[in-house]
PDB file of N, CA and C in Angstrom:
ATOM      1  N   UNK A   1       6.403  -8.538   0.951  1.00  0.00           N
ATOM      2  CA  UNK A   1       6.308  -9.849   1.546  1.00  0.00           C
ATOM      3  C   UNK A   1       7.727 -10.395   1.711  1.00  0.00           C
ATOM      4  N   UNK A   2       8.062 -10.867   2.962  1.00  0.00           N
ATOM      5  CA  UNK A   2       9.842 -11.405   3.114  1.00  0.00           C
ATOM      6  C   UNK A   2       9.552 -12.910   2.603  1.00  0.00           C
ATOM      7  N   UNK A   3      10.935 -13.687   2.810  1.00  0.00           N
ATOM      8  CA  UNK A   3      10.716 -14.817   2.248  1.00  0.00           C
ATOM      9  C   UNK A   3      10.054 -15.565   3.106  1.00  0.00           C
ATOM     10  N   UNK A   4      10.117 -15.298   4.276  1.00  0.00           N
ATOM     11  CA  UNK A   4       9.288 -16.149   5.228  1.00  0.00           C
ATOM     12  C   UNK A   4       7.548 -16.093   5.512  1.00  0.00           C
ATOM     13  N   UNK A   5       6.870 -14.926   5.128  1.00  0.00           N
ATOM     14  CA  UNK A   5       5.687 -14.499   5.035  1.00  0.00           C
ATOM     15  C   UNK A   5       5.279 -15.572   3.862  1.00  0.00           C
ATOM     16  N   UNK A   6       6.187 -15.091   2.354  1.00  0.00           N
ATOM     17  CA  UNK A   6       5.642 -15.996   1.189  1.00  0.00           C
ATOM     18  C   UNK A   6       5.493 -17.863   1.544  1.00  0.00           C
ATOM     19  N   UNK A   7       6.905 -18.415   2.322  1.00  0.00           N
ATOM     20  CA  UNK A   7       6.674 -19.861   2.982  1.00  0.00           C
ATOM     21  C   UNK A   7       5.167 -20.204   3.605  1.00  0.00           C
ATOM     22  N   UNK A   8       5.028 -19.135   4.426  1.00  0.00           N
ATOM     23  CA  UNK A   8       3.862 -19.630   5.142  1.00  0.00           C
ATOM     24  C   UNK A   8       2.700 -19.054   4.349  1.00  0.00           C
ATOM     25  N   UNK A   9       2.234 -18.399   3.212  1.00  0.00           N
ATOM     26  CA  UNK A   9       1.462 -18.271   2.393  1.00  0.00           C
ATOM     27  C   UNK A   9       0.946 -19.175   1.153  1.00  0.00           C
ATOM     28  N   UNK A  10       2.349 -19.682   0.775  1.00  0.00           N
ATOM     29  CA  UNK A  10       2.327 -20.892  -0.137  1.00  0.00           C
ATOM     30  C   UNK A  10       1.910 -22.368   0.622  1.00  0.00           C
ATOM     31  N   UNK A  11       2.084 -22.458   2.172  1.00  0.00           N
ATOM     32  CA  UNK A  11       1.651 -23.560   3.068  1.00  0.00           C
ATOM     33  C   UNK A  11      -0.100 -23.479   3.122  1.00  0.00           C
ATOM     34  N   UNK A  12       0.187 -22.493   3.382  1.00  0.00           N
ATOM     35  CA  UNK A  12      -1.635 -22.125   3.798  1.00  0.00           C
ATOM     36  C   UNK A  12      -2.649 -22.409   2.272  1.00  0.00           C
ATOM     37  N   UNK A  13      -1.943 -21.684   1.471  1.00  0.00           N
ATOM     38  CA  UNK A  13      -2.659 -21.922  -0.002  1.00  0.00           C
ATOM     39  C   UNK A  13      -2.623 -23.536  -0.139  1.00  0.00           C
ATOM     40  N   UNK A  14      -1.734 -24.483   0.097  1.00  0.00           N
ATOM     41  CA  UNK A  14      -1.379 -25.613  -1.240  1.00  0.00           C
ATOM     42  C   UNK A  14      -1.482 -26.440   0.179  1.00  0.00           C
ATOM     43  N   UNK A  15      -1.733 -26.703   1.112  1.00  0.00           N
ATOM     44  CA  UNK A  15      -1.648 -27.522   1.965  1.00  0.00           C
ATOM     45  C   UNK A  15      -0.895 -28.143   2.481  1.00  0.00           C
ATOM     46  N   UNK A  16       0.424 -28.225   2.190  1.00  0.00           N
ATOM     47  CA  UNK A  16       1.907 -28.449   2.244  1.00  0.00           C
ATOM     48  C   UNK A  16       2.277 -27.956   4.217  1.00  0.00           C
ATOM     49  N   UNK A  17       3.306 -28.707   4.399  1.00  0.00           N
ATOM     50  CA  UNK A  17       3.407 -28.157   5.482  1.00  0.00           C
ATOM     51  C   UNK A  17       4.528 -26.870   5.564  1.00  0.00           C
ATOM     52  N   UNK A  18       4.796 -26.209   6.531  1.00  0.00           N
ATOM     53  CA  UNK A  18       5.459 -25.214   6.248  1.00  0.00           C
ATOM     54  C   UNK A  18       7.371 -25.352   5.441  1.00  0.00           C
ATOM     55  N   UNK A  19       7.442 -26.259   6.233  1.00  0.00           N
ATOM     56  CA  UNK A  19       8.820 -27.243   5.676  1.00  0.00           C
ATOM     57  C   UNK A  19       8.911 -27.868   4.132  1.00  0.00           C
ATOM     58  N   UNK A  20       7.593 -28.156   3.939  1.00  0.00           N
ATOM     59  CA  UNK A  20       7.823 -28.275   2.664  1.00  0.00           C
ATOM     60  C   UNK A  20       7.400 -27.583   1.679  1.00  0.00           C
ATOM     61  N   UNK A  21       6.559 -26.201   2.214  1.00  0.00           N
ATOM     62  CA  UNK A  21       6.638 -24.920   1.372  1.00  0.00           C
ATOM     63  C   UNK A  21       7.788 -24.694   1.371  1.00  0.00           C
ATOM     64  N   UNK A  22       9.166 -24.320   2.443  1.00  0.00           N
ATOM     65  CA  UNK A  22      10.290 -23.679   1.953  1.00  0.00           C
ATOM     66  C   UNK A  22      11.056 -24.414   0.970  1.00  0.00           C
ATOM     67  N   UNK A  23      11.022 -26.099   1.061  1.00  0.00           N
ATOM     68  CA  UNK A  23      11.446 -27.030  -0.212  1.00  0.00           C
ATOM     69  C   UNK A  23      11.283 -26.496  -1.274  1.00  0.00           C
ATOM     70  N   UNK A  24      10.112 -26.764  -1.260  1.00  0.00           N
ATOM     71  CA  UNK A  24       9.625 -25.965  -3.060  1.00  0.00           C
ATOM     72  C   UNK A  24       9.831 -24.551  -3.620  1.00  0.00           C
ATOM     73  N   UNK A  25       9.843 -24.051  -2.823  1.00  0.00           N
ATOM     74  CA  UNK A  25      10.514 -22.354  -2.800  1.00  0.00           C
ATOM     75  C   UNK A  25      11.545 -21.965  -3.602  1.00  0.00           C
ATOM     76  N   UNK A  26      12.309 -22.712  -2.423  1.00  0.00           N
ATOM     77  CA  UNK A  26      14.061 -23.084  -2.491  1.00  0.00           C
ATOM     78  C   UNK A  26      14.173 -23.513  -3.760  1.00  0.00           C
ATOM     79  N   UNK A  27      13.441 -24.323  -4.440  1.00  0.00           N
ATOM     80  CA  UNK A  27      13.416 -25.181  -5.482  1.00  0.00           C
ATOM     81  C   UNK A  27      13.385 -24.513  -6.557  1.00  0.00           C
ATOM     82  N   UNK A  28      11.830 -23.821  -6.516  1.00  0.00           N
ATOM     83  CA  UNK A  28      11.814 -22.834  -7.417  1.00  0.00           C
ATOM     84  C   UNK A  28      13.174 -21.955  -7.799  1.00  0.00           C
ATOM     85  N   UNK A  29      13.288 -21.240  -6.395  1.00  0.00           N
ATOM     86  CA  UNK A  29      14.584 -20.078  -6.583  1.00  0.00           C
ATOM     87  C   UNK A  29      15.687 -20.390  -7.675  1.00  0.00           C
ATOM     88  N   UNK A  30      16.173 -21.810  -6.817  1.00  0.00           N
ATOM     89  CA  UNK A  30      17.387 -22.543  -7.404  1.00  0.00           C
ATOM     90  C   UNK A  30      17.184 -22.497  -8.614  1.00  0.00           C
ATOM     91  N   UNK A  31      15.812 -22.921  -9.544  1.00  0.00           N
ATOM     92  CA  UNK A  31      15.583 -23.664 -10.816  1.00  0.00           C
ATOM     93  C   UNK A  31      16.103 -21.992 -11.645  1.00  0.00           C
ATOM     94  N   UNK A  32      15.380 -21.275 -10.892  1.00  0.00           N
ATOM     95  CA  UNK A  32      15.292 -19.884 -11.555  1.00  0.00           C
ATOM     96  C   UNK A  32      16.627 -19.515 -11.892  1.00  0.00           C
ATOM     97  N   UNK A  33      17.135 -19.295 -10.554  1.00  0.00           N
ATOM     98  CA  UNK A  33      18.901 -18.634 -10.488  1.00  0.00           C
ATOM     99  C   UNK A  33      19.385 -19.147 -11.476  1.00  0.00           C
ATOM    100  N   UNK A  34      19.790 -21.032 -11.436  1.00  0.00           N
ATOM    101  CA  UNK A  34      20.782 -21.625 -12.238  1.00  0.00           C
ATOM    102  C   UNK A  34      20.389 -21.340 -14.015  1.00  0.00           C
ATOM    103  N   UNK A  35      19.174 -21.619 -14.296  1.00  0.00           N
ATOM    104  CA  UNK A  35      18.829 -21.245 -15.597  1.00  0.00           C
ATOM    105  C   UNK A  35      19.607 -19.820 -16.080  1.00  0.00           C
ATOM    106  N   UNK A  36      18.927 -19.065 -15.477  1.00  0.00           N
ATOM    107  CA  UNK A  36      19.601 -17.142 -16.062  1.00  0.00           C
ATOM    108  C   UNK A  36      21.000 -17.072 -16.015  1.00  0.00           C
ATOM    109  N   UNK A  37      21.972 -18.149 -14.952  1.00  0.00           N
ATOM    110  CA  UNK A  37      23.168 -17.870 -15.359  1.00  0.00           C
ATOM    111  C   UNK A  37      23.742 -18.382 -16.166  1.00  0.00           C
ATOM    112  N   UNK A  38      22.695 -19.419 -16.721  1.00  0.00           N
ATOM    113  CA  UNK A  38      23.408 -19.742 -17.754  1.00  0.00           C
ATOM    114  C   UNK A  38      23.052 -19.371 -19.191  1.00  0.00           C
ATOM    115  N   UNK A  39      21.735 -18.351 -18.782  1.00  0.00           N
ATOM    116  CA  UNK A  39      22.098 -17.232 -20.135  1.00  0.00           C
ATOM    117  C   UNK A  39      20.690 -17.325 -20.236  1.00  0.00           C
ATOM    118  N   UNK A  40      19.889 -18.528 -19.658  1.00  0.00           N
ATOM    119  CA  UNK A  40      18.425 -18.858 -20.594  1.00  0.00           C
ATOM    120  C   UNK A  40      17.417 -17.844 -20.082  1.00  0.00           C
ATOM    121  N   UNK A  41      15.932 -18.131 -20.255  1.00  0.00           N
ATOM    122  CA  UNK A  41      14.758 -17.567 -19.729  1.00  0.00           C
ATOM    123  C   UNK A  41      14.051 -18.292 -19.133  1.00  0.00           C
ATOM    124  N   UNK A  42      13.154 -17.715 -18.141  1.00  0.00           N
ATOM    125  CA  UNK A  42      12.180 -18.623 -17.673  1.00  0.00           C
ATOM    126  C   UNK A  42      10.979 -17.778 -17.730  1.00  0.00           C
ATOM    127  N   UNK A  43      10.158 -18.260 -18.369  1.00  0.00           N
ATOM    128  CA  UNK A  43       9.036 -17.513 -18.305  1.00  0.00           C
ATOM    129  C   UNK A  43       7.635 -18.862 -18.004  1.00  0.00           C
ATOM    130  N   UNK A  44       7.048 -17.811 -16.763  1.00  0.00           N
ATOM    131  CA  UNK A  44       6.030 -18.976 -16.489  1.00  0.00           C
ATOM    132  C   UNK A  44       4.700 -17.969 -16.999  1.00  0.00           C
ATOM    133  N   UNK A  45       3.695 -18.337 -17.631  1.00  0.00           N
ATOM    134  CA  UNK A  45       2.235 -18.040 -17.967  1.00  0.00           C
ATOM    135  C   UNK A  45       1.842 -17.850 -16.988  1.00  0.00           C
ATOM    136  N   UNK A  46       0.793 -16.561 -17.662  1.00  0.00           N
ATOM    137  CA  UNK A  46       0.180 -15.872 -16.484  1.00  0.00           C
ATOM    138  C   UNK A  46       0.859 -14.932 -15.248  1.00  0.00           C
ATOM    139  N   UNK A  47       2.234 -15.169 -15.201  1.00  0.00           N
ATOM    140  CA  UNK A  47       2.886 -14.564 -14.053  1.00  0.00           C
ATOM    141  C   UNK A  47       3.940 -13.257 -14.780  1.00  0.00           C
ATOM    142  N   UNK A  48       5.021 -13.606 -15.727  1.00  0.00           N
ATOM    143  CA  UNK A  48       5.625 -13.160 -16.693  1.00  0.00           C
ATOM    144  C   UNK A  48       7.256 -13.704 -16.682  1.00  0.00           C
ATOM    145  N   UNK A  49       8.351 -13.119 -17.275  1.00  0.00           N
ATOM    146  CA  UNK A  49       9.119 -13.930 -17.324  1.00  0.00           C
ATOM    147  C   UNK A  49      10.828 -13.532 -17.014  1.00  0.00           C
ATOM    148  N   UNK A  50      11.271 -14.011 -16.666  1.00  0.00           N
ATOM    149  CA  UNK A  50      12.613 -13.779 -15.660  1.00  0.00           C
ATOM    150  C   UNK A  50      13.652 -13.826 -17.295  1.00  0.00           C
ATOM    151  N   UNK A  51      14.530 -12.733 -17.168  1.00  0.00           N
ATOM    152  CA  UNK A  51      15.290 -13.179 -18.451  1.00  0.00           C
ATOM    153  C   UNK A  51      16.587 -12.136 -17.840  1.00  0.00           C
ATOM    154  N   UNK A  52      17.838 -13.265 -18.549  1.00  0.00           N
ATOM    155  CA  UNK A  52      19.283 -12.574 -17.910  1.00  0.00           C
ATOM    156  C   UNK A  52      19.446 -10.988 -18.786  1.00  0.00           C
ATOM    157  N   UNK A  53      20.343  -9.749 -17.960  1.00  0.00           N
ATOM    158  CA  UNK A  53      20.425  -9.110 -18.064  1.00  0.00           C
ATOM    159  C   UNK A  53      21.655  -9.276 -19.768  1.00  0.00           C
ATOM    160  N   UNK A  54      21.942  -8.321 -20.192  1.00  0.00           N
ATOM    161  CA  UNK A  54      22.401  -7.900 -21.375  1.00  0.00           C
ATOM    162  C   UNK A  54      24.262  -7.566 -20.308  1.00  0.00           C
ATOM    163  N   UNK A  55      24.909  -8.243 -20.509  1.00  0.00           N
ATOM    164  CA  UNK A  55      26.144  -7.113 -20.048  1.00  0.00           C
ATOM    165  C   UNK A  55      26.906  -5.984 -20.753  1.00  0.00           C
ATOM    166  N   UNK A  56      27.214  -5.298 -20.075  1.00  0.00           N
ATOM    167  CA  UNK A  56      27.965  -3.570 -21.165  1.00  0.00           C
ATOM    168  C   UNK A  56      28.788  -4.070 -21.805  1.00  0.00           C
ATOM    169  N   UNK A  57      28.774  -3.318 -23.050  1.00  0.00           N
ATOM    170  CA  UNK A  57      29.767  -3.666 -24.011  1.00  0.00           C
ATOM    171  C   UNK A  57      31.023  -2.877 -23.736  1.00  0.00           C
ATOM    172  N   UNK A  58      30.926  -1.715 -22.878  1.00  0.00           N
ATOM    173  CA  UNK A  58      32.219  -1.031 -22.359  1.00  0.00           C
ATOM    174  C   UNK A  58      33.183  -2.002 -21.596  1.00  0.00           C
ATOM    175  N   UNK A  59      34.846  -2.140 -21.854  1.00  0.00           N
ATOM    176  CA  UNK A  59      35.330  -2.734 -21.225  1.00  0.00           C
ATOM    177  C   UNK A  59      35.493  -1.972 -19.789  1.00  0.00           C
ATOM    178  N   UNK A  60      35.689  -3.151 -18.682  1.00  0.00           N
ATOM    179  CA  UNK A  60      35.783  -3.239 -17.285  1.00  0.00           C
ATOM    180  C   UNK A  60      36.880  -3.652 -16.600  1.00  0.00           C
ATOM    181  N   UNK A  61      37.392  -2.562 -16.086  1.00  0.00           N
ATOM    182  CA  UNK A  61      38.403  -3.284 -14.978  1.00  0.00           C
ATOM    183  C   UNK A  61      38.537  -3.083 -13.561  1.00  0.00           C
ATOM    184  N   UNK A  62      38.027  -4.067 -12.807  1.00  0.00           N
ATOM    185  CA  UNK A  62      38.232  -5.316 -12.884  1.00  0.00           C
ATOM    186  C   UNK A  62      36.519  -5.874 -13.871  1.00  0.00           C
ATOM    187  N   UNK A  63      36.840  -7.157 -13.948  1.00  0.00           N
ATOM    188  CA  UNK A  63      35.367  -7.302 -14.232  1.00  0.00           C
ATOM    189  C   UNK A  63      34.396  -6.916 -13.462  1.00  0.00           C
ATOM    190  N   UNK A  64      33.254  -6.400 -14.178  1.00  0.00           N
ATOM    191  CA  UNK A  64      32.113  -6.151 -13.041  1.00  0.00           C
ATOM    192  C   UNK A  64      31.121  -7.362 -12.820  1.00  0.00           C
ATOM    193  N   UNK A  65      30.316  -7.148 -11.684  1.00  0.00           N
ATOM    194  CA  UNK A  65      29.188  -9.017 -11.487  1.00  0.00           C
ATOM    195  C   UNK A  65      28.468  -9.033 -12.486  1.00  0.00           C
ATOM    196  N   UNK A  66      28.409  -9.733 -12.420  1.00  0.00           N
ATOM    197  CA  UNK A  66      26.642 -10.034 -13.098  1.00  0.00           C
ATOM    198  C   UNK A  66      25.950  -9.243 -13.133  1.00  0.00           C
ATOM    199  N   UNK A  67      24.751  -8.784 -14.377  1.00  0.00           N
ATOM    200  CA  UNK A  67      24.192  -7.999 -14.221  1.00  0.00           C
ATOM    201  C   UNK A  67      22.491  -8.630 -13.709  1.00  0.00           C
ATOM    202  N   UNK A  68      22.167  -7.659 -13.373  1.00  0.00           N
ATOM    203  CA  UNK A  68      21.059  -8.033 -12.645  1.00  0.00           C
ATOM    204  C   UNK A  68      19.857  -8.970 -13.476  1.00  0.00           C
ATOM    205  N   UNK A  69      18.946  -9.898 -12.843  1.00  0.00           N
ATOM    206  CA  UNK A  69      18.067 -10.223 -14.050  1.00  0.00           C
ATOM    207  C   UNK A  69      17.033  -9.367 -14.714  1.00  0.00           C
ATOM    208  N   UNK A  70      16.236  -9.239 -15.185  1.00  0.00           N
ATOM    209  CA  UNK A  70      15.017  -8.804 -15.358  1.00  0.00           C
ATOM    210  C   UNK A  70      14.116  -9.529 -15.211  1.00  0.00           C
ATOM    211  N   UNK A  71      12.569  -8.456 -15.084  1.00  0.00           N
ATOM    212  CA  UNK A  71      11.597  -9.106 -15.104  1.00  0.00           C
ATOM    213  C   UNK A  71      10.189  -8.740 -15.815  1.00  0.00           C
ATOM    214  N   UNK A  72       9.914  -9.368 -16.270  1.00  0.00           N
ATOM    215  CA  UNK A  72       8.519  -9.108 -17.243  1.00  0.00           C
ATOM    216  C   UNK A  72       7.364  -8.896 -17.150  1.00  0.00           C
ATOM    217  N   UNK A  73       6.106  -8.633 -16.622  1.00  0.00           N
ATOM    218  CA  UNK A  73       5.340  -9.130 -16.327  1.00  0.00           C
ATOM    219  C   UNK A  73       4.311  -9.577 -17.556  1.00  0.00           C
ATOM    220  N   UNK A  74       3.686 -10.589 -17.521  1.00  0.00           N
ATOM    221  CA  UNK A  74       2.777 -11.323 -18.374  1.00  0.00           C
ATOM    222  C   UNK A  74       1.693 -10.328 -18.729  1.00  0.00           C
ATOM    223  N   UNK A  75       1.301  -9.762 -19.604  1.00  0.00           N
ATOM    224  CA  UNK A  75       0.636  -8.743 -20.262  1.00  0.00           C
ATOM    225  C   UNK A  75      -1.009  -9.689 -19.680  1.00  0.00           C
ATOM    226  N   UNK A  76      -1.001 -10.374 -19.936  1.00  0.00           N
ATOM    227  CA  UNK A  76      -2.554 -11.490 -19.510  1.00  0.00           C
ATOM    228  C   UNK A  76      -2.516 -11.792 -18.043  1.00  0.00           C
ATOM    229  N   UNK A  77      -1.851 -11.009 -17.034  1.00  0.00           N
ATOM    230  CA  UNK A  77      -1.811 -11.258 -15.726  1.00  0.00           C
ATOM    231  C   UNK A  77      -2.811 -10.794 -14.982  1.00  0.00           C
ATOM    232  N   UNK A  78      -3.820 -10.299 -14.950  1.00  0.00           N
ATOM    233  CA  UNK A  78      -4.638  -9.285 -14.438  1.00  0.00           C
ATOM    234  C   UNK A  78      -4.003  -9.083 -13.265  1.00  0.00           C
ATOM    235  N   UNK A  79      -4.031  -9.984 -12.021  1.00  0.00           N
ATOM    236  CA  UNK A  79      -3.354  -9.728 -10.948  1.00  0.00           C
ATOM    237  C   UNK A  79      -2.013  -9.034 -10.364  1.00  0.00           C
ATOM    238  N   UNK A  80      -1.197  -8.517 -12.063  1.00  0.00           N
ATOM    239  CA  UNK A  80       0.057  -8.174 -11.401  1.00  0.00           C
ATOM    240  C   UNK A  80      -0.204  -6.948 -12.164  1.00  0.00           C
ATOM    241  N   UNK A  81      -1.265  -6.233 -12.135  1.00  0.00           N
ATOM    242  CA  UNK A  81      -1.660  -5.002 -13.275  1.00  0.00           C
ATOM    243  C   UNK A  81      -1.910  -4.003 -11.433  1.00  0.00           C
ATOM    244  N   UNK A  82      -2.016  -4.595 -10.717  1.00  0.00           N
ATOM    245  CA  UNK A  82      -1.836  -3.368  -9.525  1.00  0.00           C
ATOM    246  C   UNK A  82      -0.799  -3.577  -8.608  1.00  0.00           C
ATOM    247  N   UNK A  83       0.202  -3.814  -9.609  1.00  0.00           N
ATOM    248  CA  UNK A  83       1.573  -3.793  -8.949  1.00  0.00           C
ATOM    249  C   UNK A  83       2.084  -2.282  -9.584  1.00  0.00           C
ATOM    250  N   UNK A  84       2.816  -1.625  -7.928  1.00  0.00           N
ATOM    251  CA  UNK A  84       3.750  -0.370  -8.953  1.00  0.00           C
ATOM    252  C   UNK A  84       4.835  -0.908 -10.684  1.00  0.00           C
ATOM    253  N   UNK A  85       4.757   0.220 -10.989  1.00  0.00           N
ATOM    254  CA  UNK A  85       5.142  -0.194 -12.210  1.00  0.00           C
ATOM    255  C   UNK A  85       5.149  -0.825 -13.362  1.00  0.00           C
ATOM    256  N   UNK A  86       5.018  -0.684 -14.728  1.00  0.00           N
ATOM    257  CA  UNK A  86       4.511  -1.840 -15.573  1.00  0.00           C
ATOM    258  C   UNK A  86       5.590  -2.225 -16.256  1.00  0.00           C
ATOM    259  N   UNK A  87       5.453  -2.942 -16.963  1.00  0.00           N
ATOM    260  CA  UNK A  87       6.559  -3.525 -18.121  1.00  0.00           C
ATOM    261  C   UNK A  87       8.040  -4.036 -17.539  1.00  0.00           C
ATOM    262  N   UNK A  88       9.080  -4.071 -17.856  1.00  0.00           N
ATOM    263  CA  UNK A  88      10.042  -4.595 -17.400  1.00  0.00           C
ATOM    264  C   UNK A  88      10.534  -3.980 -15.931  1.00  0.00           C
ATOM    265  N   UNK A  89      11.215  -4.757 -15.146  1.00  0.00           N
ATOM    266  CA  UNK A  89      12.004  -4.615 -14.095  1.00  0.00           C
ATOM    267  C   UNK A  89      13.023  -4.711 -13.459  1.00  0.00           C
ATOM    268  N   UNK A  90      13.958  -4.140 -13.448  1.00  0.00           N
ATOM    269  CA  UNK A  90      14.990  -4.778 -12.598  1.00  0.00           C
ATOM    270  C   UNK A  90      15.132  -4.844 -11.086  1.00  0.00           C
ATOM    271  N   UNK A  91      15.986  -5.980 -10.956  1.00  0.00           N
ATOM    272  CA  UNK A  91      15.921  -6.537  -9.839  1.00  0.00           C
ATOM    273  C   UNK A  91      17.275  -5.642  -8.896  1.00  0.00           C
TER     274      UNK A  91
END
């Protein structure tokens, strides 16, 4: 699903218009991104939970980015149990 399929999926579900599905989106994203860089977790119920990557303890030169986040899925999700792959993910 691209990001634009999910906009107009979250419109259609929640009644929102399409403009203000991408608001809330956006919103979401943002809430997500800024949290993990600053080290925390987000974990929402039922879905599972976004948590910042671990960086190498090997030194780097130059520094390397960020490491990627992970992702969890909620063991009580039924719906994300026929997704490829189980247990953690990287992004």
């Amino acid at each position: 699903m691209t990001r634009g399929e999910l906009i107009d999926d979250v419109a259609a579900r929640s009644g929102l218009s399409r403009e203000e599905a991408e608001k809330a989106i956006d919103a979401l994203v943002e809430s997500i991104s800024e949290t993990l860089s600053r080290g925390g977790e987000v974990d929402i119920a039922g879905f599972g939970k976004f948590s910042p990557s671990e960086p190498s303890a090997a030194p780097q030169m130059p520094p390397a980015p960020a490491p990627a986040p992970t992702f969890s899925p909620d063991p009580e999700a039924e719906q994300l149990d026929s997704l490829p792959g189980t247990g953690e993910t990287d992004f």
